[in-house]
C-alpha atoms as a PDB file:
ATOM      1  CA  UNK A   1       0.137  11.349  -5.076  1.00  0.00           C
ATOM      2  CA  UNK A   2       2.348  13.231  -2.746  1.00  0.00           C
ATOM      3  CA  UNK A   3       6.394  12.679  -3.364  1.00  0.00           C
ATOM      4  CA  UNK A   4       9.192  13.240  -0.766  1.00  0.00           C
ATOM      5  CA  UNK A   5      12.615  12.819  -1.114  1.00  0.00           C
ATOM      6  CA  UNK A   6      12.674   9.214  -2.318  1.00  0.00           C
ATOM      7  CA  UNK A   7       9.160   8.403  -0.845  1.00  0.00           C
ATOM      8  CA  UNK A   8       6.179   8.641  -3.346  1.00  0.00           C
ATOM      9  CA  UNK A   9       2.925   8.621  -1.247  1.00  0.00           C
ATOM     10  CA  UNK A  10      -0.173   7.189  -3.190  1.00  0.00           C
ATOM     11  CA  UNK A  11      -3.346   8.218  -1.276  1.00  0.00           C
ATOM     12  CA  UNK A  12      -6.244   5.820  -1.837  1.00  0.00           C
ATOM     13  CA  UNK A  13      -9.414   7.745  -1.798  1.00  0.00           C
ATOM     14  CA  UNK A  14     -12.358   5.547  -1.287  1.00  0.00           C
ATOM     15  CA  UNK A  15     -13.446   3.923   1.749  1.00  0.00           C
ATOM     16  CA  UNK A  16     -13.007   0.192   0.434  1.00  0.00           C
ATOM     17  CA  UNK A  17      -9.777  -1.529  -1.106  1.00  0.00           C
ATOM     18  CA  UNK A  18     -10.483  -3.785  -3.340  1.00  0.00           C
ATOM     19  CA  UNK A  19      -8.587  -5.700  -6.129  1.00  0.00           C
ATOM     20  CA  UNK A  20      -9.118  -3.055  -8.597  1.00  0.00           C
ATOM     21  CA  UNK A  21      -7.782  -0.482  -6.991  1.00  0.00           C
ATOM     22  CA  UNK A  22      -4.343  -1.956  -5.822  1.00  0.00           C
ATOM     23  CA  UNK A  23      -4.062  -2.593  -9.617  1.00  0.00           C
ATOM     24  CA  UNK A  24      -4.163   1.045 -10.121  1.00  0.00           C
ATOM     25  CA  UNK A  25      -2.090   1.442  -6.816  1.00  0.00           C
ATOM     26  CA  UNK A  26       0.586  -1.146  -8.867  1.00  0.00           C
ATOM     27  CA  UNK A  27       0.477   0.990 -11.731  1.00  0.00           C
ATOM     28  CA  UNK A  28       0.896   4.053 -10.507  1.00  0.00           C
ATOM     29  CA  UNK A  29       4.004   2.748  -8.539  1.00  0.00           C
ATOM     30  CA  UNK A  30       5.720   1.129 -11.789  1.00  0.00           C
ATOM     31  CA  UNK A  31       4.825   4.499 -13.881  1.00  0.00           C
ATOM     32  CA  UNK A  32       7.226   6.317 -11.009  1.00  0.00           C
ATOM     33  CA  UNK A  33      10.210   4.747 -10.939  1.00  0.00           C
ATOM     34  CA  UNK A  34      12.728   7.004  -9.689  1.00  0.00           C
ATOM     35  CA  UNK A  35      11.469   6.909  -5.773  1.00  0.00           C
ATOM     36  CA  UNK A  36      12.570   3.864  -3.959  1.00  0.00           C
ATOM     37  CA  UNK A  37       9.762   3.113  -1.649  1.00  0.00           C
ATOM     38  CA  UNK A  38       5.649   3.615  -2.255  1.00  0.00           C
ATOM     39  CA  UNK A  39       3.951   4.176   0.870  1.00  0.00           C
ATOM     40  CA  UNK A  40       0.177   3.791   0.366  1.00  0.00           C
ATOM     41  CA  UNK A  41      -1.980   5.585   2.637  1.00  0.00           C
ATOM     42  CA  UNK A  42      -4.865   3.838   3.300  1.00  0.00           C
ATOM     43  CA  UNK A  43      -6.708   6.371   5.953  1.00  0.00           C
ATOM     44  CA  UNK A  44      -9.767   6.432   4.460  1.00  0.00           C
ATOM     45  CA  UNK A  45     -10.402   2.776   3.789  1.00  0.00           C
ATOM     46  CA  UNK A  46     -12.438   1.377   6.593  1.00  0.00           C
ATOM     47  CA  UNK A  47     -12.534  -2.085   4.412  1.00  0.00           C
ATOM     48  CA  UNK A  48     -10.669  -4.436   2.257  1.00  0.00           C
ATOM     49  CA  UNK A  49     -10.985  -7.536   0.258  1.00  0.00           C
ATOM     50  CA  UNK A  50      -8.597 -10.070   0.191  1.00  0.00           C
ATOM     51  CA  UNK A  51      -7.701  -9.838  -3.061  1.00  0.00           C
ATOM     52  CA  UNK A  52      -6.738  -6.262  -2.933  1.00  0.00           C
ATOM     53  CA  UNK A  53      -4.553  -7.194  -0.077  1.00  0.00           C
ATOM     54  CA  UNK A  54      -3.286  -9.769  -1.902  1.00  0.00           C
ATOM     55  CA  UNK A  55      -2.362  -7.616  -4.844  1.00  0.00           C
ATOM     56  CA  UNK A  56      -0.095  -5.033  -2.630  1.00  0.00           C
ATOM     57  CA  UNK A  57       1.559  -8.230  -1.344  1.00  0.00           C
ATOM     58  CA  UNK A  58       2.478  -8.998  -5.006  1.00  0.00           C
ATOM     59  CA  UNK A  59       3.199  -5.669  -5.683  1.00  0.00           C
ATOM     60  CA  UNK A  60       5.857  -5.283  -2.640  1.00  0.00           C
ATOM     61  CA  UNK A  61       7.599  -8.106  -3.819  1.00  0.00           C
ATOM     62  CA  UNK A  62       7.717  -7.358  -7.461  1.00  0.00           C
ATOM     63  CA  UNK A  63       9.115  -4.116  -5.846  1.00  0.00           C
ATOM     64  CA  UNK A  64      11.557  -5.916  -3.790  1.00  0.00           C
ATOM     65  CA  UNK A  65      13.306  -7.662  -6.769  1.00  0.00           C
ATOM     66  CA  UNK A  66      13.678  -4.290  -8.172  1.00  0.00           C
ATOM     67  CA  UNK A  67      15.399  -2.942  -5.323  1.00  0.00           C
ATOM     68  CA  UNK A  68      12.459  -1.091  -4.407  1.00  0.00           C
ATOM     69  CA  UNK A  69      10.150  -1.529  -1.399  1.00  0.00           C
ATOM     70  CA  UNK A  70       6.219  -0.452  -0.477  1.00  0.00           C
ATOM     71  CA  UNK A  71       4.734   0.288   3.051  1.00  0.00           C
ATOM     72  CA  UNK A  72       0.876   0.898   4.043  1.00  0.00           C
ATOM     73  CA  UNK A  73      -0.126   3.589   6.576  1.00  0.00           C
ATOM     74  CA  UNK A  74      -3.699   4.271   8.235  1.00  0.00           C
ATOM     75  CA  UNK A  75      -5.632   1.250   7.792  1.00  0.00           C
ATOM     76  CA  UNK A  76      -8.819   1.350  10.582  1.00  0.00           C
ATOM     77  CA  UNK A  77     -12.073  -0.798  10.833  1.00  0.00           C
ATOM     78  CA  UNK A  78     -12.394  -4.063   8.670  1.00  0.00           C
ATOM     79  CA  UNK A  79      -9.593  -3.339   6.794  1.00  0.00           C
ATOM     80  CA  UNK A  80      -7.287  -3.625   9.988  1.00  0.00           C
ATOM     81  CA  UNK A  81      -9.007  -6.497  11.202  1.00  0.00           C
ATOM     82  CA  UNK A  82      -7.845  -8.533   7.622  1.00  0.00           C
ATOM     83  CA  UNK A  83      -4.950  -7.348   7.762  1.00  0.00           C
ATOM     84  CA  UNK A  84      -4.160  -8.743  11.707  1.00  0.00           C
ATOM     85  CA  UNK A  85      -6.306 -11.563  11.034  1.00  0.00           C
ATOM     86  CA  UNK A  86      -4.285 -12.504   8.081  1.00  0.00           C
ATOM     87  CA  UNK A  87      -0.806 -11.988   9.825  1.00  0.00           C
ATOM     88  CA  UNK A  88       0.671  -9.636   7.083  1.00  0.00           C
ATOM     89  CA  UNK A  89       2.776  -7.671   9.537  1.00  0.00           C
ATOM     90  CA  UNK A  90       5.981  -9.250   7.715  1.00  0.00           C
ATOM     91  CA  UNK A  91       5.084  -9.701   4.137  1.00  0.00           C
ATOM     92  CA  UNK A  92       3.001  -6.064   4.016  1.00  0.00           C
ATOM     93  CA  UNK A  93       5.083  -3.782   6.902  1.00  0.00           C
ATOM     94  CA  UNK A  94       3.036  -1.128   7.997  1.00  0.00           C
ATOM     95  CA  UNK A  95       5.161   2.800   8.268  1.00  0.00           C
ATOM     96  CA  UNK A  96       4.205   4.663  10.815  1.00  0.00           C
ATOM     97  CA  UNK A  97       5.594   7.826  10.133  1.00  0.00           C
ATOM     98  CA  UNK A  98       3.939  10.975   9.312  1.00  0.00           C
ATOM     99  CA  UNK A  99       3.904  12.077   5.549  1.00  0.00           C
ATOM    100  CA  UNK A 100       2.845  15.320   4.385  1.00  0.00           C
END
């Protein structure tokens, strides 16, 4: 976990996101409530299942009705693929930014 400004970064370490981990993604988010957006970096996950997909989506909008927001960064291989494939541009925004 990396935190800037009002940005906390969550790093996911493994090369797969499943369901599992976006739960702990989720609940390291909610433990940190005094940054306003979670930007997951996802660099190292070549894959994804749906359902871990599925849980950021929840997550982001859980975060939304908080007044809060989440981004992803870095996904490659399969895990891009779902995520094009599966036309989450506008409910999971990708940041493009560089974070430290």
């Amino acid at each position: 976990m990396t935190m800037l400004g009002n940005v906390l970064a969550i790093r996911h370490p493994t090369e797969c996101l499943g369901a599992e981990d976006a739960c702990e993604i989720a609940r390291r988010a909610w433990r940190d409530d005094q940054h306003t957006m979670i930007l997951v970096v996802l660099a190292r996950a070549t894959d994804a299942t749906t359902a871990g997909l599925a849980r950021l989506v929840l997550l982001r909008g859980r975060l939304l009705k908080a007044g809060r927001d989440l981004y992803i960064r870095g996904l490659t291989g399969r895990a891009d693929a779902m995520y094009r494939i599966s036309r989450l541009q506008r409910v999971l925004p990708r940041r493009r930014a560089a974070v430290a």
